[in-house]
PDB file of N, CA and C in Angstrom:
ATOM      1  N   UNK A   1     -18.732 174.706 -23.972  1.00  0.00           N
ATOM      2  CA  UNK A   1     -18.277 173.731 -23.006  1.00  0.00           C
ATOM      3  C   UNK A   1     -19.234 172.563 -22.931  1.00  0.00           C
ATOM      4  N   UNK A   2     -18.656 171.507 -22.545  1.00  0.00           N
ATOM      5  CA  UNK A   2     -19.361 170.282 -22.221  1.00  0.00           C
ATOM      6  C   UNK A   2     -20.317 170.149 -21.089  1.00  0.00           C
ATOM      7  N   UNK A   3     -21.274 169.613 -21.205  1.00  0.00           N
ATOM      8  CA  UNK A   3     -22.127 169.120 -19.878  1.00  0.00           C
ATOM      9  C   UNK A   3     -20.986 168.396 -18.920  1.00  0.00           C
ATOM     10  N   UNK A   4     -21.180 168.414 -17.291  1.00  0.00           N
ATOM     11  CA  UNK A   4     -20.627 167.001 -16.600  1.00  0.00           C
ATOM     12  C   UNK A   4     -21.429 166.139 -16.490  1.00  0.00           C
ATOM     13  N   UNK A   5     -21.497 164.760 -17.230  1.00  0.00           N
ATOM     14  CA  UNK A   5     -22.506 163.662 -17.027  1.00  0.00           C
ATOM     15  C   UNK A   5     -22.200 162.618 -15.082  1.00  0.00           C
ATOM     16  N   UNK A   6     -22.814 162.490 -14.776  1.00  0.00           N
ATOM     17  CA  UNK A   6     -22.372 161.866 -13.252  1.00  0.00           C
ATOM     18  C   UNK A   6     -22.022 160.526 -13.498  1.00  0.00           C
ATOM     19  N   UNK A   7     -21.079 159.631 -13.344  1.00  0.00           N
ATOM     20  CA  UNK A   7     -20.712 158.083 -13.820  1.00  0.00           C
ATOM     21  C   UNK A   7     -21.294 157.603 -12.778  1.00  0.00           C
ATOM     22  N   UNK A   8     -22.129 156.489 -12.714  1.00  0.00           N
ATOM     23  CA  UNK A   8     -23.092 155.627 -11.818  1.00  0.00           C
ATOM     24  C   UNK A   8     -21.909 155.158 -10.887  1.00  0.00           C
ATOM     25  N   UNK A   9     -22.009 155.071  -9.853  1.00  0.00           N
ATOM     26  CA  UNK A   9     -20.878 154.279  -9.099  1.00  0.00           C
ATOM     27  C   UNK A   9     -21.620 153.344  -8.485  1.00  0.00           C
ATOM     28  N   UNK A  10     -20.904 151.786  -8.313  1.00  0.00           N
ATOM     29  CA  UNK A  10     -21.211 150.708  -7.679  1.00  0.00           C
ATOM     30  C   UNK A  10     -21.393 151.139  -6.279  1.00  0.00           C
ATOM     31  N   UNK A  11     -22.412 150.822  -5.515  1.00  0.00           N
ATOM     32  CA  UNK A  11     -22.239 150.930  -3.914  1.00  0.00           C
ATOM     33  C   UNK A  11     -21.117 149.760  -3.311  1.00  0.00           C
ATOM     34  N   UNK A  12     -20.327 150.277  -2.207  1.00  0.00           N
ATOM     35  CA  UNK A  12     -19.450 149.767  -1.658  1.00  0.00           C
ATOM     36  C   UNK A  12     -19.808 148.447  -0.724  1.00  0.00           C
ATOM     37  N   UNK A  13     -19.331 147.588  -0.925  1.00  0.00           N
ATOM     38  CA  UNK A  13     -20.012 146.640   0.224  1.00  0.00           C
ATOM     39  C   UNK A  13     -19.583 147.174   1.542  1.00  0.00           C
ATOM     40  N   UNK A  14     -20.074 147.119   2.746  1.00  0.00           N
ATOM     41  CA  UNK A  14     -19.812 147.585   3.557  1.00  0.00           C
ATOM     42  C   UNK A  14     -18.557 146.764   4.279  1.00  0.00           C
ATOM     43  N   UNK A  15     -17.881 147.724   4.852  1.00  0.00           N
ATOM     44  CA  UNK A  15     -16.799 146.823   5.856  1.00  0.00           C
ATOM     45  C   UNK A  15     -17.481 146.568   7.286  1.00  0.00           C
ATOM     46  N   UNK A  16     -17.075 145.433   7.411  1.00  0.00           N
ATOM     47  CA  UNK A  16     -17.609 145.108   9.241  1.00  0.00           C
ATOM     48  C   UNK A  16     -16.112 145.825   9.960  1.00  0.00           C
ATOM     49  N   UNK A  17     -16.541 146.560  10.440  1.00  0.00           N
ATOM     50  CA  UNK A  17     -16.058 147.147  11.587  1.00  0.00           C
ATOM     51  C   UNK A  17     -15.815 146.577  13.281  1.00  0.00           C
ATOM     52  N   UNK A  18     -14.567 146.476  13.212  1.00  0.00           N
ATOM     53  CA  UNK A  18     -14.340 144.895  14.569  1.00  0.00           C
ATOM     54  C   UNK A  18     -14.360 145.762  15.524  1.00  0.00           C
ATOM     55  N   UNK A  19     -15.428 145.069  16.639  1.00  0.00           N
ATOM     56  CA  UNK A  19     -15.373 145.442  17.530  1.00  0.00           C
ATOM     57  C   UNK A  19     -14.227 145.831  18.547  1.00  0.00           C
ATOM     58  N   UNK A  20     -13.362 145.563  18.486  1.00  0.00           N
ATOM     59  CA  UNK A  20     -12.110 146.202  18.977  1.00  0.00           C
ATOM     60  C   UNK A  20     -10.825 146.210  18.171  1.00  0.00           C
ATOM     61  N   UNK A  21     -10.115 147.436  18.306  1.00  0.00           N
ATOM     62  CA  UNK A  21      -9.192 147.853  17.795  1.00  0.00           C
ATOM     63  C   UNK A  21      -7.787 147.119  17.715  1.00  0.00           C
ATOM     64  N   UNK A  22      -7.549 146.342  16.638  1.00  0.00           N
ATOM     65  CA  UNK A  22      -6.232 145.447  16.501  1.00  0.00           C
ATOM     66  C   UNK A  22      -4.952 145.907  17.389  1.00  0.00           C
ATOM     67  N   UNK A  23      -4.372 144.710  17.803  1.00  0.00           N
ATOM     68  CA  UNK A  23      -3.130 144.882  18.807  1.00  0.00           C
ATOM     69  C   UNK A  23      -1.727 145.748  18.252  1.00  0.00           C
ATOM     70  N   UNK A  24      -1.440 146.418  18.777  1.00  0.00           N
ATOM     71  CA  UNK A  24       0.008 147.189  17.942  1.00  0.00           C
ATOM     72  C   UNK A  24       0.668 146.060  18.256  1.00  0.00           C
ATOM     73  N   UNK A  25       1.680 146.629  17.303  1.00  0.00           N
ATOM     74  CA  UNK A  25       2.953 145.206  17.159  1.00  0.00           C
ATOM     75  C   UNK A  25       4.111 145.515  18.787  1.00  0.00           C
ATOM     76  N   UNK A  26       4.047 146.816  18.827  1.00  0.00           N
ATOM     77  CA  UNK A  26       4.908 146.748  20.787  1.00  0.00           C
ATOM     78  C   UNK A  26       4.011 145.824  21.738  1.00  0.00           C
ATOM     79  N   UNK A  27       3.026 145.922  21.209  1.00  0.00           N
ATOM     80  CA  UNK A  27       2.000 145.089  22.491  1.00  0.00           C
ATOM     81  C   UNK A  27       2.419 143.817  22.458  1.00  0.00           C
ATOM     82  N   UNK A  28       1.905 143.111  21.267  1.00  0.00           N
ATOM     83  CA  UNK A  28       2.387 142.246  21.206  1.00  0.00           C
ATOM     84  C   UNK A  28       4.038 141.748  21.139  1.00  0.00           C
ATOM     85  N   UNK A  29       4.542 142.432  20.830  1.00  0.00           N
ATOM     86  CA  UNK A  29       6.244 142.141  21.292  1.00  0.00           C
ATOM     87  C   UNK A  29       6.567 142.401  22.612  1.00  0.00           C
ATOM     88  N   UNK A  30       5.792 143.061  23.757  1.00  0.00           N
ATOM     89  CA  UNK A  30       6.195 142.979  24.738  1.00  0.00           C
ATOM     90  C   UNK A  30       5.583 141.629  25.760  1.00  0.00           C
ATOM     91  N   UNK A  31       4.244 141.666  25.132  1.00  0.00           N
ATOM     92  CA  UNK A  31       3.615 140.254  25.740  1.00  0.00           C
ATOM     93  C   UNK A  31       4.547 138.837  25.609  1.00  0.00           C
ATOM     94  N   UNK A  32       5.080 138.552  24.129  1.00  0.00           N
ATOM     95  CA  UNK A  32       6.219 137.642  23.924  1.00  0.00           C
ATOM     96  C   UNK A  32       7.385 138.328  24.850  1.00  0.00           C
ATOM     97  N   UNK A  33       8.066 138.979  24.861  1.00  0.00           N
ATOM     98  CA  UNK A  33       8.758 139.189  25.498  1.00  0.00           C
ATOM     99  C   UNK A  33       8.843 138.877  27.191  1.00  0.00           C
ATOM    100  N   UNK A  34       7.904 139.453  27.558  1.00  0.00           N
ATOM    101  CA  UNK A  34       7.559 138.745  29.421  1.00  0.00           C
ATOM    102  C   UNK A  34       7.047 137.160  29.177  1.00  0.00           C
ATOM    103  N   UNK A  35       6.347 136.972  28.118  1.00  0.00           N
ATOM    104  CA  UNK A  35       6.468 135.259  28.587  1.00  0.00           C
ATOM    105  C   UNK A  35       7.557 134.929  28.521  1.00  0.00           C
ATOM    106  N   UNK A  36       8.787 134.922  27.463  1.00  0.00           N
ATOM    107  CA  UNK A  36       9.763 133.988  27.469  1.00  0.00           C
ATOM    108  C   UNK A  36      10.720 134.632  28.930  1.00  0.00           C
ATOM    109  N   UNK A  37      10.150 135.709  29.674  1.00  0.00           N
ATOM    110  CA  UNK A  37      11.335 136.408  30.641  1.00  0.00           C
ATOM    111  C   UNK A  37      10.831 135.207  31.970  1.00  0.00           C
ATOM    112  N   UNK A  38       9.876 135.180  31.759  1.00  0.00           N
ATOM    113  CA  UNK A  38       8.654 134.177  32.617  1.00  0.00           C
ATOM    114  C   UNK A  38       9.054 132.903  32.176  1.00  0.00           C
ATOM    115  N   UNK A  39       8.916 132.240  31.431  1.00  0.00           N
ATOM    116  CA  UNK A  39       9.572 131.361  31.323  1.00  0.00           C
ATOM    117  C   UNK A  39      11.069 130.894  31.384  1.00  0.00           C
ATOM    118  N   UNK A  40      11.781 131.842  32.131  1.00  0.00           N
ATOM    119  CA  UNK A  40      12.994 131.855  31.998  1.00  0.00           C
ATOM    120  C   UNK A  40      13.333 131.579  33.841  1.00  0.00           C
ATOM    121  N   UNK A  41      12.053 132.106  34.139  1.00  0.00           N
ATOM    122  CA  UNK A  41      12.372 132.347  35.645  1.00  0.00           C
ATOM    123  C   UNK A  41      13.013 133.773  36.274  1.00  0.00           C
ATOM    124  N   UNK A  42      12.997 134.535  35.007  1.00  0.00           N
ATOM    125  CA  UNK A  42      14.231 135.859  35.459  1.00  0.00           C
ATOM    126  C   UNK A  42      13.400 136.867  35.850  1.00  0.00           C
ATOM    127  N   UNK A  43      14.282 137.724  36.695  1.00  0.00           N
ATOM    128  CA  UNK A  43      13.418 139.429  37.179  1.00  0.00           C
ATOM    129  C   UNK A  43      13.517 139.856  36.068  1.00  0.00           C
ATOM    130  N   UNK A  44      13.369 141.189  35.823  1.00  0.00           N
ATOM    131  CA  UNK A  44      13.266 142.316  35.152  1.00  0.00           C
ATOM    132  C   UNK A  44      14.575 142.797  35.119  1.00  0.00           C
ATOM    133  N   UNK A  45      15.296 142.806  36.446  1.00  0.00           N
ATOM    134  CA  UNK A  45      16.267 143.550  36.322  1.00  0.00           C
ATOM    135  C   UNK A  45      17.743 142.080  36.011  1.00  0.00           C
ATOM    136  N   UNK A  46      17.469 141.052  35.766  1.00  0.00           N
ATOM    137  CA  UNK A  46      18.353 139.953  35.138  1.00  0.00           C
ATOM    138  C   UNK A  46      18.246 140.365  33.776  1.00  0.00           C
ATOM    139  N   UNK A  47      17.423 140.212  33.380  1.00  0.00           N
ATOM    140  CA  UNK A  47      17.010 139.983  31.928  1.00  0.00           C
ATOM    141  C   UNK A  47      17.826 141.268  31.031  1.00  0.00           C
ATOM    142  N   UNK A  48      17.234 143.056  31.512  1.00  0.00           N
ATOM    143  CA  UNK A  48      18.050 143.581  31.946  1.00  0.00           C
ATOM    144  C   UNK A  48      19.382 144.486  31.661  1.00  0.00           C
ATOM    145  N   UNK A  49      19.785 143.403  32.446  1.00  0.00           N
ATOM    146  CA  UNK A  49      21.149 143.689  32.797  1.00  0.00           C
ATOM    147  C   UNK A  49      21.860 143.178  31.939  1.00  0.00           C
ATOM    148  N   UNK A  50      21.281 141.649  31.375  1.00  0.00           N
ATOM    149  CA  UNK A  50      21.923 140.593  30.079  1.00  0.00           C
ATOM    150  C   UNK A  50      21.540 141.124  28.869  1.00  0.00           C
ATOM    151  N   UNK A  51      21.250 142.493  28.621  1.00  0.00           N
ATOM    152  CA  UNK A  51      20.562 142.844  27.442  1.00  0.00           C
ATOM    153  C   UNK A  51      21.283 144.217  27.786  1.00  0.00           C
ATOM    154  N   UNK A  52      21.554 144.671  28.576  1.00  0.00           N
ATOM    155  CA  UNK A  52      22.578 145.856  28.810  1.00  0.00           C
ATOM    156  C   UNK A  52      21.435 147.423  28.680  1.00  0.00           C
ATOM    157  N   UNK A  53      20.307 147.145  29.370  1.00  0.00           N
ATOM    158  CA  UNK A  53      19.453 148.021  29.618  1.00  0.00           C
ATOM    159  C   UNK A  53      18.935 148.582  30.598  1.00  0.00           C
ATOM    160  N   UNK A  54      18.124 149.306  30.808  1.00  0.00           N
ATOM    161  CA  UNK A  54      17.662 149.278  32.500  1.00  0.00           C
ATOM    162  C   UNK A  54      16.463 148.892  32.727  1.00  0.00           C
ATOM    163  N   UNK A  55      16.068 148.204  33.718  1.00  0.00           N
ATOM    164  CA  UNK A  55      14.577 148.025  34.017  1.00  0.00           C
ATOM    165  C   UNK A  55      13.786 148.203  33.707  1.00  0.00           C
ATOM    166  N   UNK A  56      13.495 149.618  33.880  1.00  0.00           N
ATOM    167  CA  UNK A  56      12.784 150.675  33.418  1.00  0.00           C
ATOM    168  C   UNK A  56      12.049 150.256  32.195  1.00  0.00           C
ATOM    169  N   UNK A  57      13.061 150.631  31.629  1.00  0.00           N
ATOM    170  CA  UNK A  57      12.705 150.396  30.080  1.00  0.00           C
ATOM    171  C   UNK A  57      12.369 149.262  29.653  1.00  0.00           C
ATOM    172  N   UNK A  58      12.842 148.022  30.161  1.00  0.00           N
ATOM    173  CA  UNK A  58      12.811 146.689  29.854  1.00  0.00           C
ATOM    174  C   UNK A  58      10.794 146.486  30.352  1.00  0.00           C
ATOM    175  N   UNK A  59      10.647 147.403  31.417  1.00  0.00           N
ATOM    176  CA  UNK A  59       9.304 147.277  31.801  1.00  0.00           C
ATOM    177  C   UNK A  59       8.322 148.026  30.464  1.00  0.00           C
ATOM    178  N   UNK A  60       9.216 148.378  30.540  1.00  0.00           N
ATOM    179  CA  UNK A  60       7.941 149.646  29.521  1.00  0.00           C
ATOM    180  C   UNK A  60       7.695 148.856  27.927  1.00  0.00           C
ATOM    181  N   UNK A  61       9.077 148.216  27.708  1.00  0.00           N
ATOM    182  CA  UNK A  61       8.632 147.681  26.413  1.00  0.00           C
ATOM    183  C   UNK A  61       7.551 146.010  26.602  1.00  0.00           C
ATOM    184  N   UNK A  62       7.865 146.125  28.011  1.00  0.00           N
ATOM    185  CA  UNK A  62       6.951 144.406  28.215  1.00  0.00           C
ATOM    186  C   UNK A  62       5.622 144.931  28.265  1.00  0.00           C
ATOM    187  N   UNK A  63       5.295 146.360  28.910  1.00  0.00           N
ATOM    188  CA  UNK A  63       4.108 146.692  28.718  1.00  0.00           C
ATOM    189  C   UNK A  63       3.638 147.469  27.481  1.00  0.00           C
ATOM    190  N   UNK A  64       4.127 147.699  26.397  1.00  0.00           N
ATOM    191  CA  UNK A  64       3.439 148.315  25.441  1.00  0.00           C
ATOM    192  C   UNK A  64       3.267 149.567  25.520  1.00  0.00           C
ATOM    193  N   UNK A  65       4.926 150.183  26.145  1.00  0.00           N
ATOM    194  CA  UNK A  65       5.015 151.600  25.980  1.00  0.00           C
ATOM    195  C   UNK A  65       6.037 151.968  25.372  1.00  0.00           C
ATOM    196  N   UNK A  66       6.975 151.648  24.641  1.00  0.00           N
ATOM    197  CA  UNK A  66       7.902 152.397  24.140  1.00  0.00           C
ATOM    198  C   UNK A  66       7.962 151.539  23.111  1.00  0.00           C
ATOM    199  N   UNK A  67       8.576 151.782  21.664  1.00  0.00           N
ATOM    200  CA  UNK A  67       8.100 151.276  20.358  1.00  0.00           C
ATOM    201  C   UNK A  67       9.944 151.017  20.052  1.00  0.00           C
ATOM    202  N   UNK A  68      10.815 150.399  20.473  1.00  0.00           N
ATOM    203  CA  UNK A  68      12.028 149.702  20.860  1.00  0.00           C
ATOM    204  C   UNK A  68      12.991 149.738  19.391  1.00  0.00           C
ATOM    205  N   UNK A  69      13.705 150.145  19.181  1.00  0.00           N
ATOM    206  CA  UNK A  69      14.207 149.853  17.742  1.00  0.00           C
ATOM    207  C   UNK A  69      14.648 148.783  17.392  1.00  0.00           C
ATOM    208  N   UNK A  70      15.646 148.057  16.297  1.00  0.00           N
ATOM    209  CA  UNK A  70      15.595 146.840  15.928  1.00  0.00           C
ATOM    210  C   UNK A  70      17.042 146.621  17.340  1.00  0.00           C
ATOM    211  N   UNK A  71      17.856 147.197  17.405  1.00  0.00           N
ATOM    212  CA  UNK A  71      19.280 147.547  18.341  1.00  0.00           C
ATOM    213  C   UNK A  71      18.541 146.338  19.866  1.00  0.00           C
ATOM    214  N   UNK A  72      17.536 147.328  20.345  1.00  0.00           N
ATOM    215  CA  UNK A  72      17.213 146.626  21.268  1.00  0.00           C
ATOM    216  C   UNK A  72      16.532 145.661  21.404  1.00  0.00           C
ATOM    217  N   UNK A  73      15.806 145.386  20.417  1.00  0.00           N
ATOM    218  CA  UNK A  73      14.980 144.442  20.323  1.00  0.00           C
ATOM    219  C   UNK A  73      15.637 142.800  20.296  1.00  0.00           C
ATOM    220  N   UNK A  74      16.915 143.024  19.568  1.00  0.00           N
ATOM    221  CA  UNK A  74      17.982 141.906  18.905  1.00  0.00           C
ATOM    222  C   UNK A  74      18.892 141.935  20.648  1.00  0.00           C
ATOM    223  N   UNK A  75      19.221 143.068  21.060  1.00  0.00           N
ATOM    224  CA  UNK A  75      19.491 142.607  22.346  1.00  0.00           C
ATOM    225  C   UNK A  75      18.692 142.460  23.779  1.00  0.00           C
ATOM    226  N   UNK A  76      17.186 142.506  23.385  1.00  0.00           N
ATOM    227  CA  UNK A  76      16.562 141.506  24.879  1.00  0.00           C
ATOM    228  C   UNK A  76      16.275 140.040  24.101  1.00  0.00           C
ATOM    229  N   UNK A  77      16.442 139.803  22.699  1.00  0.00           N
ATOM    230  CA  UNK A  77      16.478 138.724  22.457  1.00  0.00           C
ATOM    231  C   UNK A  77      17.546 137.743  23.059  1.00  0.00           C
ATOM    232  N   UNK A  78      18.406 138.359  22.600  1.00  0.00           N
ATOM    233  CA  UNK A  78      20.016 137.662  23.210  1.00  0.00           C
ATOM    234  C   UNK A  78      19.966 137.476  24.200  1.00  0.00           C
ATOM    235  N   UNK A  79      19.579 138.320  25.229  1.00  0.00           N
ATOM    236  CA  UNK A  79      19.418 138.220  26.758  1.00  0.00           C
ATOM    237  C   UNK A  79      18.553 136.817  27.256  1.00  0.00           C
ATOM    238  N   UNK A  80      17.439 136.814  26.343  1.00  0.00           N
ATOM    239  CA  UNK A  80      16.553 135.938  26.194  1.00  0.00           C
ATOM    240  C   UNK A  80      17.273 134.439  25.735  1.00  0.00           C
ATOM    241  N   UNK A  81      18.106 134.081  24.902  1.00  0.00           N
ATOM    242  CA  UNK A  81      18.467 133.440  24.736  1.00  0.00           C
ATOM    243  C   UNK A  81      17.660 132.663  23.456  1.00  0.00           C
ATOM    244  N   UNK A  82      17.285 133.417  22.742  1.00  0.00           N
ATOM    245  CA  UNK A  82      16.414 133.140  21.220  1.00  0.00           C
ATOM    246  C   UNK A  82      17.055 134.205  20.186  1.00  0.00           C
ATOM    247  N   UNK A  83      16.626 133.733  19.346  1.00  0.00           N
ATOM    248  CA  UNK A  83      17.250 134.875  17.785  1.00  0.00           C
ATOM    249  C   UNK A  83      15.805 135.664  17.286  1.00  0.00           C
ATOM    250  N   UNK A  84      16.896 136.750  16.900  1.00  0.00           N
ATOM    251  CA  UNK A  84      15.817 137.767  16.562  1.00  0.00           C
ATOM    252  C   UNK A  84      14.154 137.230  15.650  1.00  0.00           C
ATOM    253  N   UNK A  85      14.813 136.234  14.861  1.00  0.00           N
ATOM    254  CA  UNK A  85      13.448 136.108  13.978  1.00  0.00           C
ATOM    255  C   UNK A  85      12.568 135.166  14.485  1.00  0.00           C
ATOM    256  N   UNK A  86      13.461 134.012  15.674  1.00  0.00           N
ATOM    257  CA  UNK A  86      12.432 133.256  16.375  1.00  0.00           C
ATOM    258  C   UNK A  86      10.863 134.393  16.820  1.00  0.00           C
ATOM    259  N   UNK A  87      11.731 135.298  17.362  1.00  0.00           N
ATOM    260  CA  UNK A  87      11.288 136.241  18.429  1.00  0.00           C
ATOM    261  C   UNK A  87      10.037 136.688  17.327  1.00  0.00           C
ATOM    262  N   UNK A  88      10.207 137.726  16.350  1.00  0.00           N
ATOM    263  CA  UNK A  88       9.792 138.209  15.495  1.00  0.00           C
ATOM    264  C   UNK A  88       8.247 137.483  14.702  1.00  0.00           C
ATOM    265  N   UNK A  89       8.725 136.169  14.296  1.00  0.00           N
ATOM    266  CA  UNK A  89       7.630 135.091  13.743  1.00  0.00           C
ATOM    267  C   UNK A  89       7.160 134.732  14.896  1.00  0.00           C
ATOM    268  N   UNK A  90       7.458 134.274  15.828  1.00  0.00           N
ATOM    269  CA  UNK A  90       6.222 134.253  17.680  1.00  0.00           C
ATOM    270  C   UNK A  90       5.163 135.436  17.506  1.00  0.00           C
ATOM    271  N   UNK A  91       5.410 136.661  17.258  1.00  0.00           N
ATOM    272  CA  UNK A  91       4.912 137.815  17.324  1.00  0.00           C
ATOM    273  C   UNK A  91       3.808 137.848  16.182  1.00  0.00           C
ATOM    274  N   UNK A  92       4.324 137.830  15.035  1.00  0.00           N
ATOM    275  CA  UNK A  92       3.527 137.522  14.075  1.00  0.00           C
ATOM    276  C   UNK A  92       2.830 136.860  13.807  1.00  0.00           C
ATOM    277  N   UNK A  93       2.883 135.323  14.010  1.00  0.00           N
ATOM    278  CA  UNK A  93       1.995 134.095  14.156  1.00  0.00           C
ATOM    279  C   UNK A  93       0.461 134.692  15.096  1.00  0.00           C
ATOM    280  N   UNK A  94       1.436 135.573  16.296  1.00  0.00           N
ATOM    281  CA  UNK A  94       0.369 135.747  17.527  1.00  0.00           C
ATOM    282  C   UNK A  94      -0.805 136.957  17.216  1.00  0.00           C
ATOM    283  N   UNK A  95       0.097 138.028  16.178  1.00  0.00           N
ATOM    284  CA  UNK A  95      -1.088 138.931  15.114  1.00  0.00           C
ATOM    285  C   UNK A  95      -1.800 138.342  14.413  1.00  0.00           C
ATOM    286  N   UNK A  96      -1.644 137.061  13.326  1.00  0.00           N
ATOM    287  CA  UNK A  96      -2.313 136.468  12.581  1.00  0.00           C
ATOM    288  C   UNK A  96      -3.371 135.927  13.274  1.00  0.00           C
ATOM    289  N   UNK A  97      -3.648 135.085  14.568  1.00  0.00           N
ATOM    290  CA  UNK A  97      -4.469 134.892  15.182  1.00  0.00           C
ATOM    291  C   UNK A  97      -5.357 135.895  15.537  1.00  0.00           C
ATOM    292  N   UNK A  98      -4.918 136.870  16.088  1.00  0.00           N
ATOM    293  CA  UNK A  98      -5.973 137.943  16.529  1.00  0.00           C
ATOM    294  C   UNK A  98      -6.731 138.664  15.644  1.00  0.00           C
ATOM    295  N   UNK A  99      -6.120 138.788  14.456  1.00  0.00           N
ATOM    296  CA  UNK A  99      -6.389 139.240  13.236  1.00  0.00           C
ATOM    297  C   UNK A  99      -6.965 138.242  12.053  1.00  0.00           C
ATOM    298  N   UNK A 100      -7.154 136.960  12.406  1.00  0.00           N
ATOM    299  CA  UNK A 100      -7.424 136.370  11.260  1.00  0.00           C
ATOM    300  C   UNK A 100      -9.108 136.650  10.731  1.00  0.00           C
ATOM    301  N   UNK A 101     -10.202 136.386  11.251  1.00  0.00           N
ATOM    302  CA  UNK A 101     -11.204 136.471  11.157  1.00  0.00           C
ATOM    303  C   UNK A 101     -11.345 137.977  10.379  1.00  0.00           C
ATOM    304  N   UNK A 102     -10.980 139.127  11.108  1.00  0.00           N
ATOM    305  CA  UNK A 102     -11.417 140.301   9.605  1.00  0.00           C
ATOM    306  C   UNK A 102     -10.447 140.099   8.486  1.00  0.00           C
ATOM    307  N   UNK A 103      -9.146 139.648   8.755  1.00  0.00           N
ATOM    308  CA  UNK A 103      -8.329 139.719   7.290  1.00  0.00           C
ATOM    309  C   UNK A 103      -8.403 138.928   6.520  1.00  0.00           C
ATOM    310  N   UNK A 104      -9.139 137.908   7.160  1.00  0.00           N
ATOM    311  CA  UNK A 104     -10.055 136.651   5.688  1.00  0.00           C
ATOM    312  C   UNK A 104     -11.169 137.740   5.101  1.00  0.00           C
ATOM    313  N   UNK A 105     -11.410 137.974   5.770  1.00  0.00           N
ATOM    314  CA  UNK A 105     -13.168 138.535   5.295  1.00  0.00           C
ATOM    315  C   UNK A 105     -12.461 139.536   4.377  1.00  0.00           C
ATOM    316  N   UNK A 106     -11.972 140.519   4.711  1.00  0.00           N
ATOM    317  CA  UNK A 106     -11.320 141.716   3.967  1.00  0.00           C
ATOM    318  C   UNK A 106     -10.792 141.061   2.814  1.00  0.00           C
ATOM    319  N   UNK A 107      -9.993 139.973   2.661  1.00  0.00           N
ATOM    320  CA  UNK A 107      -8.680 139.039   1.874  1.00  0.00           C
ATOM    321  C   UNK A 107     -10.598 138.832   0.510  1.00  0.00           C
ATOM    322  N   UNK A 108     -11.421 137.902   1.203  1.00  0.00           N
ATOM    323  CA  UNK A 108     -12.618 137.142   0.117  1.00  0.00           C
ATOM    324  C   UNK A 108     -13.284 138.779  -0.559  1.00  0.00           C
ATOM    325  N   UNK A 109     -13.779 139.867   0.262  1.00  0.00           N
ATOM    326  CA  UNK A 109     -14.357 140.778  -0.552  1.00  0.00           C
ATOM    327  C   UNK A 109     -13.203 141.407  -1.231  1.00  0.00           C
ATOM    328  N   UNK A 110     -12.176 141.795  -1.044  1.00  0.00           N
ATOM    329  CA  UNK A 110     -11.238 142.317  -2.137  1.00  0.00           C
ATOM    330  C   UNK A 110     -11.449 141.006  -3.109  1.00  0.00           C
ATOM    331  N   UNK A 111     -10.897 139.657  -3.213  1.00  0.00           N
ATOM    332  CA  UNK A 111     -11.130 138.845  -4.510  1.00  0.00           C
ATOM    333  C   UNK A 111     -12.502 138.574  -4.999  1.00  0.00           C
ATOM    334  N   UNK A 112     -13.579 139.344  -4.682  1.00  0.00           N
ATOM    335  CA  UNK A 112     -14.807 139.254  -5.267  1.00  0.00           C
ATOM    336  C   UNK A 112     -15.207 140.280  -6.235  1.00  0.00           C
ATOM    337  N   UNK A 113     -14.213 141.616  -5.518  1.00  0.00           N
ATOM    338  CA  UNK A 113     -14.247 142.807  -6.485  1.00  0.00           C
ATOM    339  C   UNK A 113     -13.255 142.790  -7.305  1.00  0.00           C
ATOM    340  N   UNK A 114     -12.576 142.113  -7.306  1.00  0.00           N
ATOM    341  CA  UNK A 114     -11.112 141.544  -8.667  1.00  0.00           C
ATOM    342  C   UNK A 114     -12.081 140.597  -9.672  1.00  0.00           C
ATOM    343  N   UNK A 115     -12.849 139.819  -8.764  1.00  0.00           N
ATOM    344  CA  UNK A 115     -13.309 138.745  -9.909  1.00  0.00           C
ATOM    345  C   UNK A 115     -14.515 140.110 -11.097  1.00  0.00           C
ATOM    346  N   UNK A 116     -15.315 140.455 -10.492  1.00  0.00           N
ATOM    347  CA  UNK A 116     -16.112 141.288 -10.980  1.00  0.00           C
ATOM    348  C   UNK A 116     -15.737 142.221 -11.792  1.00  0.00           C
ATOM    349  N   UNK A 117     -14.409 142.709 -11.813  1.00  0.00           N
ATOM    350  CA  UNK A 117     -13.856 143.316 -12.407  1.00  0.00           C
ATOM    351  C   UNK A 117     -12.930 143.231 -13.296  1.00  0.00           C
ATOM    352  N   UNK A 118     -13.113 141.816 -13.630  1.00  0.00           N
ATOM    353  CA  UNK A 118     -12.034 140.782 -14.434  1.00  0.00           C
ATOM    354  C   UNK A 118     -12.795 140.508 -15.748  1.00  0.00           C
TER     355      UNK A 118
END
């Protein structure tokens, strides 16, 4: 049988580790969601009712507790009086911000270990 020779491995650059834990996407879809309900001037239970839901729930997804399927999501939009992807790209734009600073950094050391390895 053969010896196992050990293959040298490059040390890893380290990842910076962000001080706090990135926003889930309900969070942020419920935060858009109560501004435009807020900007609308409407209760909870208008908004609602024009979305054919109950309160309840309409609360829970503004606070970042229930993870909403696309069904409802497309109808507190409607209620809202915006389209689903307005809604959707608001949300996203509003991750890219919170997220931009590590996902550059992450984005330049991944293309440094492509270049090196090119």
């Amino acid at each position: 049988m053969a010896d196992l020779v050990p293959f040298p491995r490059a040390p890893r650059p380290a990842r910076p580790r962000p001080s706090e834990p990135e926003p889930l996407w309900r969070q942020m879809l419920g935060d858009q969601l109560r501004r435009r309900r807020h900007d609308r001037d409407e209760t909870l239970t208008e908004t609602a009712e024009n979305a054919g839901l109950s309160p309840q729930y309409l609360s829970e997804v503004e606070r970042g507790l229930k993870e909403p399927s696309s069904e409802m999501i497309a109808a507190i939009a409607g209620a809202l009086d915006t389209s689903l992807i307005e809604l959707t790209s608001a949300v996203a734009a509003e991750l890219r911000q919170v997220t931009a600073a590590p996902a550059s950094a992450a984005f330049s050391a991944a293309r440094g270990a492509f270049a090196l390895a090119a």
